[in-house]
Protein backbone atom coordinates (compact mmCIF):
# COMPACT_ATOMS: atom_id res chain seq x y z
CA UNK A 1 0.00 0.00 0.00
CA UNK A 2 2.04 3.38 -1.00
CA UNK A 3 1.93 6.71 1.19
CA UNK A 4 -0.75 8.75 -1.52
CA UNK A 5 -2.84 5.63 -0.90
CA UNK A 6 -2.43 5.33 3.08
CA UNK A 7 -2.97 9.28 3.17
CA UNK A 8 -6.53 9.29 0.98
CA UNK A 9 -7.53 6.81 3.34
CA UNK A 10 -7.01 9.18 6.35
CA UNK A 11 -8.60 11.59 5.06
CA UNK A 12 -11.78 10.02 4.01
CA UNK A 13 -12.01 8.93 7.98
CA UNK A 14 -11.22 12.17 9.03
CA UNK A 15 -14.03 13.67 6.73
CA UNK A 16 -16.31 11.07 8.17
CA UNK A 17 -15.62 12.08 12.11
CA UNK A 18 -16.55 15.50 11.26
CA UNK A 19 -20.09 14.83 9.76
CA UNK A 20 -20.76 12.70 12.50
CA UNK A 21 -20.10 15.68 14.97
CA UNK A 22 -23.22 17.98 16.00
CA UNK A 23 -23.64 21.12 14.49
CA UNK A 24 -24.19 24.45 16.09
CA UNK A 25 -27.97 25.82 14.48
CA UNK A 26 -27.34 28.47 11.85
CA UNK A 27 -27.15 32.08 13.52
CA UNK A 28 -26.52 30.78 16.90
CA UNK A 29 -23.75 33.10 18.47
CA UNK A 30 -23.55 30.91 21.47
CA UNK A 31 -22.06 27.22 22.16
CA UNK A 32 -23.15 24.24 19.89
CA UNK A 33 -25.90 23.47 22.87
CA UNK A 34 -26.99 26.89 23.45
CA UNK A 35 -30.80 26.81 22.11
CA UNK A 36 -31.94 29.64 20.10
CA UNK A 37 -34.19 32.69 21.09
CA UNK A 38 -37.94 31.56 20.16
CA UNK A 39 -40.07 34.26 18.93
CA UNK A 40 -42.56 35.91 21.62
CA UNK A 41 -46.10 35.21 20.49
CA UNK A 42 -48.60 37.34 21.66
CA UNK A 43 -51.28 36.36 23.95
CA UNK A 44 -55.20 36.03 22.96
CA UNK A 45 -57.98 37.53 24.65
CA UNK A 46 -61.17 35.06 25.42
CA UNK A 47 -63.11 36.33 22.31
CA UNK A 48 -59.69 35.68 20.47
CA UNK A 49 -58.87 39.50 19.79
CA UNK A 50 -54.77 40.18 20.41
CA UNK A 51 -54.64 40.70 24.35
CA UNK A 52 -53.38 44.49 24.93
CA UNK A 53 -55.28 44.41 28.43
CA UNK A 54 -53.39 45.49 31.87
CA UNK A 55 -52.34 48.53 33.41
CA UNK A 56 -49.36 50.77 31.27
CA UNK A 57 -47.38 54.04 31.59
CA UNK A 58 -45.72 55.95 29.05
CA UNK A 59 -43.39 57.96 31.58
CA UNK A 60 -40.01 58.82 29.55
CA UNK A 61 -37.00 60.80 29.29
CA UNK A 62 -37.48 61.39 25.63
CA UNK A 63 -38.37 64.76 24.57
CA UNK A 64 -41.29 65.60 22.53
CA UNK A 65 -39.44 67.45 19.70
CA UNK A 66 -35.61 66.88 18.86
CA UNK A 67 -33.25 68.65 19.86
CA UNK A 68 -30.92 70.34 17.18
CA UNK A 69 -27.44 68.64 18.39
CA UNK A 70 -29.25 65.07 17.01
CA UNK A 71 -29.90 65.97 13.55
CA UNK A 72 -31.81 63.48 11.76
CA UNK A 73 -30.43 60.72 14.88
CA UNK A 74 -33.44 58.43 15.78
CA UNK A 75 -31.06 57.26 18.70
CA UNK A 76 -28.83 57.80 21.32
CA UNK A 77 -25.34 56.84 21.21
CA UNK A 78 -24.07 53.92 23.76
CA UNK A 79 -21.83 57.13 25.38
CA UNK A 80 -25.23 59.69 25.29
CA UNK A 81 -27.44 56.76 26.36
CA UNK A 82 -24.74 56.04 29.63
CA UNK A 83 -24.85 59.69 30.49
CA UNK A 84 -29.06 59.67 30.66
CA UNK A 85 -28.74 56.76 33.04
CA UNK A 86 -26.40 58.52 34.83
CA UNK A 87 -28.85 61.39 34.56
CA UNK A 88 -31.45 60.04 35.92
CA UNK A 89 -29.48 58.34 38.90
CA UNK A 90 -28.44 61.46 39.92
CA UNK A 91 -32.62 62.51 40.01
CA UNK A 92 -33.04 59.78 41.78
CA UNK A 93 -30.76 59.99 44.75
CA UNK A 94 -32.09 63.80 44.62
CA UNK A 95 -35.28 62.99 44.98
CA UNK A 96 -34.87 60.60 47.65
CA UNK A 97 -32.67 63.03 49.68
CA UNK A 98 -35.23 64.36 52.69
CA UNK A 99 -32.67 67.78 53.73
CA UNK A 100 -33.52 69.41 50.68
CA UNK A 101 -36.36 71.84 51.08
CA UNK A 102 -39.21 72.57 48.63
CA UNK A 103 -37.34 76.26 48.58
CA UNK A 104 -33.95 74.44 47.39
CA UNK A 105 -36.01 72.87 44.72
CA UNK A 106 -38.03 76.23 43.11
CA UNK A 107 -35.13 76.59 40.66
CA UNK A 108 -35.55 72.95 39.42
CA UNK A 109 -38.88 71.35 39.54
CA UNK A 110 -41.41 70.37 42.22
CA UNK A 111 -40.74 67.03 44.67
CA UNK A 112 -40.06 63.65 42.86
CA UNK A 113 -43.46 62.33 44.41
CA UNK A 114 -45.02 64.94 42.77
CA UNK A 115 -43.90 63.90 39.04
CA UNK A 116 -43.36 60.37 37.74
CA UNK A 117 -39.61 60.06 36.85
CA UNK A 118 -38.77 57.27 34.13
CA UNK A 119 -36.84 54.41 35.81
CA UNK A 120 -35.03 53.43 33.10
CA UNK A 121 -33.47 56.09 30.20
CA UNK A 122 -34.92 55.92 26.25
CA UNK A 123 -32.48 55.45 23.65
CA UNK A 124 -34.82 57.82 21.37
CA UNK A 125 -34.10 61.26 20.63
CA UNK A 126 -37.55 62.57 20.16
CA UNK A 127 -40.73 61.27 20.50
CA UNK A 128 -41.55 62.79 16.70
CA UNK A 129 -40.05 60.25 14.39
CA UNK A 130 -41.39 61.63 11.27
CA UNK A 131 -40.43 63.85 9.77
CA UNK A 132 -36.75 63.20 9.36
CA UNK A 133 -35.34 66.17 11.71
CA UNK A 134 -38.17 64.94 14.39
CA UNK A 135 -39.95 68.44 14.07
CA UNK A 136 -43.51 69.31 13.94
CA UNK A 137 -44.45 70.78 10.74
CA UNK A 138 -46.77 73.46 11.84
CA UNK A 139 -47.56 76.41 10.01
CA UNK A 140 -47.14 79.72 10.84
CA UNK A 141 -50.99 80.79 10.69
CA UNK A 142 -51.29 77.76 13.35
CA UNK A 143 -48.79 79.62 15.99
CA UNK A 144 -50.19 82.82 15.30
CA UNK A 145 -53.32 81.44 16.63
CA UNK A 146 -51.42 79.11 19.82
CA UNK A 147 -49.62 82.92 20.73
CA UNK A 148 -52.81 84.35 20.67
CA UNK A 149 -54.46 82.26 22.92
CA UNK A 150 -51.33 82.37 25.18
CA UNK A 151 -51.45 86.62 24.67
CA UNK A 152 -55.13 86.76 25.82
CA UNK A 153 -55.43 83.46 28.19
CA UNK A 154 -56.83 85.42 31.06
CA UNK A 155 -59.19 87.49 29.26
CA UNK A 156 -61.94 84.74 28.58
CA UNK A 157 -62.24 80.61 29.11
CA UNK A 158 -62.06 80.34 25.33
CA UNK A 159 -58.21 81.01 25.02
CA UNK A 160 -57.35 78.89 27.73
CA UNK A 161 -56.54 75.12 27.47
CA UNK A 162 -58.92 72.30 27.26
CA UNK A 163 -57.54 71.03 29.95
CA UNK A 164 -57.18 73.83 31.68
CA UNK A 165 -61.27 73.85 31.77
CA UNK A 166 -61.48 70.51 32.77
CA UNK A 167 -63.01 69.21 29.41
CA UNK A 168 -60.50 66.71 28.09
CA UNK A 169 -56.40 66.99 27.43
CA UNK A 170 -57.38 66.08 23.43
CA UNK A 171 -56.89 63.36 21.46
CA UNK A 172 -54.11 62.02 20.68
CA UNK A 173 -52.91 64.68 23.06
CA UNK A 174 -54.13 63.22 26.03
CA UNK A 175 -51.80 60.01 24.67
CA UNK A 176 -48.55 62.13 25.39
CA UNK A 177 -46.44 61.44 27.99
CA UNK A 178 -45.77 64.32 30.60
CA UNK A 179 -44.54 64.79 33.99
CA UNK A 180 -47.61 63.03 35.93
CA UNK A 181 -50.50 60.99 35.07
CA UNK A 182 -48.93 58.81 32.34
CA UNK A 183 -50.55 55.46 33.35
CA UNK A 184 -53.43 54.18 31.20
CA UNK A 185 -55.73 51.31 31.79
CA UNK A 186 -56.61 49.18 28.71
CA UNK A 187 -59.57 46.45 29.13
CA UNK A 188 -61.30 44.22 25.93
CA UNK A 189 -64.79 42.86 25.36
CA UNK A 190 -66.01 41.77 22.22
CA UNK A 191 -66.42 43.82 19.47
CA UNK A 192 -64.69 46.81 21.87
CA UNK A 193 -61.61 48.52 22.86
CA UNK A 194 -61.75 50.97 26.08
CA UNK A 195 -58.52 53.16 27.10
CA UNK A 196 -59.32 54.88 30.22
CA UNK A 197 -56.83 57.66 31.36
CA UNK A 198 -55.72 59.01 34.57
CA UNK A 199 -55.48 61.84 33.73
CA UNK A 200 -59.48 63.92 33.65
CA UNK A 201 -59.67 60.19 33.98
CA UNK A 202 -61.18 59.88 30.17
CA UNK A 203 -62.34 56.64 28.81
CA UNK A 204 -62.26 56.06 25.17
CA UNK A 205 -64.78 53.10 23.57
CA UNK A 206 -63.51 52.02 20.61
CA UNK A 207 -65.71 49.89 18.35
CA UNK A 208 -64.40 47.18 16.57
CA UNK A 209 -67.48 46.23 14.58
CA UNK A 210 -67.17 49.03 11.39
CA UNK A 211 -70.13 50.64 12.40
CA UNK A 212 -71.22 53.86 10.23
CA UNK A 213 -69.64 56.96 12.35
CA UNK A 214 -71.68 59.60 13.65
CA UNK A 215 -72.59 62.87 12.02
CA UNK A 216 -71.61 65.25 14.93
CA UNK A 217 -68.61 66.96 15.47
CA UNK A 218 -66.43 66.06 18.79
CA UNK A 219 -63.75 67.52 20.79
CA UNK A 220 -62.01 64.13 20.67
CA UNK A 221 -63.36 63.20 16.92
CA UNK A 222 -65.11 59.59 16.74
CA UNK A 223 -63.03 56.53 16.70
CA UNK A 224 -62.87 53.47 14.78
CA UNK A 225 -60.70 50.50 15.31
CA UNK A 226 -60.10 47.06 13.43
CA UNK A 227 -57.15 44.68 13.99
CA UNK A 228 -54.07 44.25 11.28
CA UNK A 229 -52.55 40.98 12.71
CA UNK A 230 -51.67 41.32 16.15
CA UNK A 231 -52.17 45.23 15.70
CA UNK A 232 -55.10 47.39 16.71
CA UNK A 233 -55.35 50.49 14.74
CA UNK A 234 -57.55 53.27 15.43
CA UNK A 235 -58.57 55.93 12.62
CA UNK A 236 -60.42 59.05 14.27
CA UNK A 237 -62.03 61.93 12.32
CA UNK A 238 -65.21 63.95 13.01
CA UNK A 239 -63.23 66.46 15.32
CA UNK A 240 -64.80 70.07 16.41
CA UNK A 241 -62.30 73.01 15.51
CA UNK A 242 -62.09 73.66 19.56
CA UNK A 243 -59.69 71.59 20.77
CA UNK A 244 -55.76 71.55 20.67
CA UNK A 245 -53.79 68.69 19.09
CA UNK A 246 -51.37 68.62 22.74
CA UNK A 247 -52.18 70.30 26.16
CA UNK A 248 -49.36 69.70 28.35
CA UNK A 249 -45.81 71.70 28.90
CA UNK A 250 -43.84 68.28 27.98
CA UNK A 251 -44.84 69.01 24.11
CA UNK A 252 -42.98 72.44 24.06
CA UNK A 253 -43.61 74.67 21.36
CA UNK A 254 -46.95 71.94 19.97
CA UNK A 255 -48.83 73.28 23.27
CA UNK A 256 -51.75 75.39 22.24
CA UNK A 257 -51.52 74.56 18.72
CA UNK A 258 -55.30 74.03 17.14
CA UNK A 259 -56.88 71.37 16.07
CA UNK A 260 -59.22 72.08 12.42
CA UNK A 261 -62.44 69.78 11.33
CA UNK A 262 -60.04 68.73 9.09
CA UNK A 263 -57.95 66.41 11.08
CA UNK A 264 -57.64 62.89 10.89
CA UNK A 265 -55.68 60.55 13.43
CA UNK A 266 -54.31 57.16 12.93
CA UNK A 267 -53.35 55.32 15.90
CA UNK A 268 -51.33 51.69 15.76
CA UNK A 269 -51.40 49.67 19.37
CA UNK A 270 -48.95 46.30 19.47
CA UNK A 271 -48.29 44.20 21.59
CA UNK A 272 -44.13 43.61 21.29
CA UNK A 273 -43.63 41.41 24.44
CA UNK A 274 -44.94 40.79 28.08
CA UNK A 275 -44.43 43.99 29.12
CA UNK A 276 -44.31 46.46 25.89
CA UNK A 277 -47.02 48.06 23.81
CA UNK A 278 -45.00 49.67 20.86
CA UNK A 279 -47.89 53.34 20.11
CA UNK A 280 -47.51 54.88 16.75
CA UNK A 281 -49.61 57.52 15.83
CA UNK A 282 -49.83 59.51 13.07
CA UNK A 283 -51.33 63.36 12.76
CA UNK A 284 -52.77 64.72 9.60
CA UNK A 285 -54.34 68.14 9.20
CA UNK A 286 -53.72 70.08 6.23
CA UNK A 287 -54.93 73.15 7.80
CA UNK A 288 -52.71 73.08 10.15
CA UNK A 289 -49.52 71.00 9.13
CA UNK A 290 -47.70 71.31 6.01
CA UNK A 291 -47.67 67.58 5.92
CA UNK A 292 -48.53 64.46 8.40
CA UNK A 293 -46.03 63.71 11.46
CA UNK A 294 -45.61 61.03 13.54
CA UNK A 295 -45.02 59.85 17.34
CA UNK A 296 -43.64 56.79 18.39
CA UNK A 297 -43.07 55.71 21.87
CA UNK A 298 -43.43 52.55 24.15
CA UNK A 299 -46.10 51.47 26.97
CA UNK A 300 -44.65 49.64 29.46
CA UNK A 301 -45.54 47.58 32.55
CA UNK A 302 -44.91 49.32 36.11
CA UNK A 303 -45.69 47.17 39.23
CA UNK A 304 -45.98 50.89 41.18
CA UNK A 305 -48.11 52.42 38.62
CA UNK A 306 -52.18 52.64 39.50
CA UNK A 307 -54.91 54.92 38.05
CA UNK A 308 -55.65 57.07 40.68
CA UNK A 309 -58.66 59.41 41.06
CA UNK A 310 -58.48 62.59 38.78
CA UNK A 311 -60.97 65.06 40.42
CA UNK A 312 -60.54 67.83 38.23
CA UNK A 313 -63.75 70.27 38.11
CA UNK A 314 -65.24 70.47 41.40
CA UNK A 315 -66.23 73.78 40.42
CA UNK A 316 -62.55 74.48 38.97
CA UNK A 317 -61.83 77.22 41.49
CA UNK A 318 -58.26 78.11 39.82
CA UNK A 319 -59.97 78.96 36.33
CA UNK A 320 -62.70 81.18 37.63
CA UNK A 321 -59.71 82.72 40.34
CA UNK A 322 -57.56 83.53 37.37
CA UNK A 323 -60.18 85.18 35.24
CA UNK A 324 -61.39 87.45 38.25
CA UNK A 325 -58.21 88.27 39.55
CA UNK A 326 -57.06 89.52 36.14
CA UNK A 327 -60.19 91.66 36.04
CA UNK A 328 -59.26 93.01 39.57
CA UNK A 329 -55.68 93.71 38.15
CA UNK A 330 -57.37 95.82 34.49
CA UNK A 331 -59.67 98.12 37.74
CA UNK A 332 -56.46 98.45 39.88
């Protein structure tokens, strides 16, 4: 038997060894016995609708608008996502520090039990994804009318907020996160979705059935919702011209602006895991906008979070005191 010979038949055994060995499962980035990630499939209501019931919060460190220094960045960066944890650690142990007065605070915000404060940081940059530069398109006839109403707020109900009067906070503004109130309350039944809010502790009823909508005008429009998959989406039209599209200081410059007949909202719900509702929702009203926007931003599970009691008219003493004290002030 010559050495090529002796040498072919090494090999051929050697080749045979190796099939015989097990073999990691394509894409695994682990050990050979490390089992792959299985995908999370979301859980089914009763009726058999997608399940999006329990208690959520939106509370986040994300502003509303983006900040300049991002430019068109969706994201942090590992180092500028670091630094908001750090951020927010530092809040914390502020918060939690009893010597420090409500005086030592004026310059910085009210107690941390008075606001909700994120636990963990968000990697976005804005809560506006779209457009590109995470800006609001909003035309200038639009904030002529928000600095208007800001001008003349104490001359007459009509130029103050929505919420303000203890009506609603809007829709989708009373979706936004801001410093208190973000937890929301989501519950199924056939043929329905209801959202109720904490905050002016608003309930929405969302029918599922495609039912004609209704011919009158509302502050929050009329809803409509059907399922795409294991997504709910909710169009809503039929608005009155009297509301704003955002009513609370977290939304910066969108505060105030108006809301037209015109506008139509289309909301997407899903479900991404256990503890995460991914909430898209997009904002078109071409008498207001220059083109549609979107918001993106995450529900998320709290084990401290409860609806609590909103009790917001009870006469609403602080509307009617800052309408007669500024008629006090023009006789003075």
């Amino acid at each position: 038997m010559n050495h090529r010979f002796l040498v072919s038949i090494i090999i051929v055994i050697a080749l045979i060894a190796l099939a015989l060995l097990p073999v990691p499962i394509v894409g695994q980035t682990g050990s050979a016995s490390k089992a792959p990630a299985k995908a999370w499939t979301p859980p089914k209501t009763a009726h058999g609708d997608p399940d999006l019931q329990g208690v959520w919060t939106s509370t986040t460190t994300t502003p509303f608008e983006r900040p300049p220094q991002f430019g068109e960045r969706l994201f942090l960066t590992d180092e500028e996502y670091a630094e908001m944890g750090k951020q927010l650690e530092r809040q914390f142990n502020s918060d939690n520090q009893e010597s420090v007065s409500a005086n030592a605070r004026a310059d910085s915000g009210p107690p941390g039990h008075w606001t909700e404060r994120p636990k963990n940081a968000s990697r976005q940059t804005s809560l506006v994804v779209e457009p590109a530069n995470g800006r609001v398109p909003v035309t200038a006839a639009a904030e002529a009318k928000r600095d208007y109403d800001l001008a003349h707020n104490t001359d007459a109900f009509e130029h103050m907020s929505p919420w303000d009067r203890c009506i609603t906070r809007g829709m989708p503004g009373g979706m936004f996160p801001g410093g208190y109130g973000n937890v929301y309350q989501i519950v199924q039944s056939p043929g329905y979705v209801a959202i109720l809010a904490e905050m002016i502790h608003e309930a929405r009823i969302i029918p599922l059935d495609g039912r004609p909508r209704l011919t009158i005008k509302q502050w929050n429009g009329d809803s409509r919702g059907r399922w795409e998959g294991n997504t709910l989406v909710v169009e809503t039209t039929n608005y009155n011209n009297k509301g704003w599209i955002a009513t609370n200081a977290a939304t910066g410059r969108i505060k105030g602006i108006p809301q037209s007949e015109a506008l139509r909202v289309i909301e997407r719900f899903t479900r991404v895991d256990r503890d995460t509702i991914q909430y898209e929702v997009t904002i078109d009203d071409p008498n207001v906008y220059t083109r549609p926007w979107k918001v993106a931003f995450p529900f998320y599970t709290d084990p401290e979070a409860q609806v609590f009691e909103y009790a917001c008219h009870e006469g609403n003493h602080a509307m009617t005191n800052i309408l007669s004290g500024a008629r006090a002030q023009e006789e003075r």
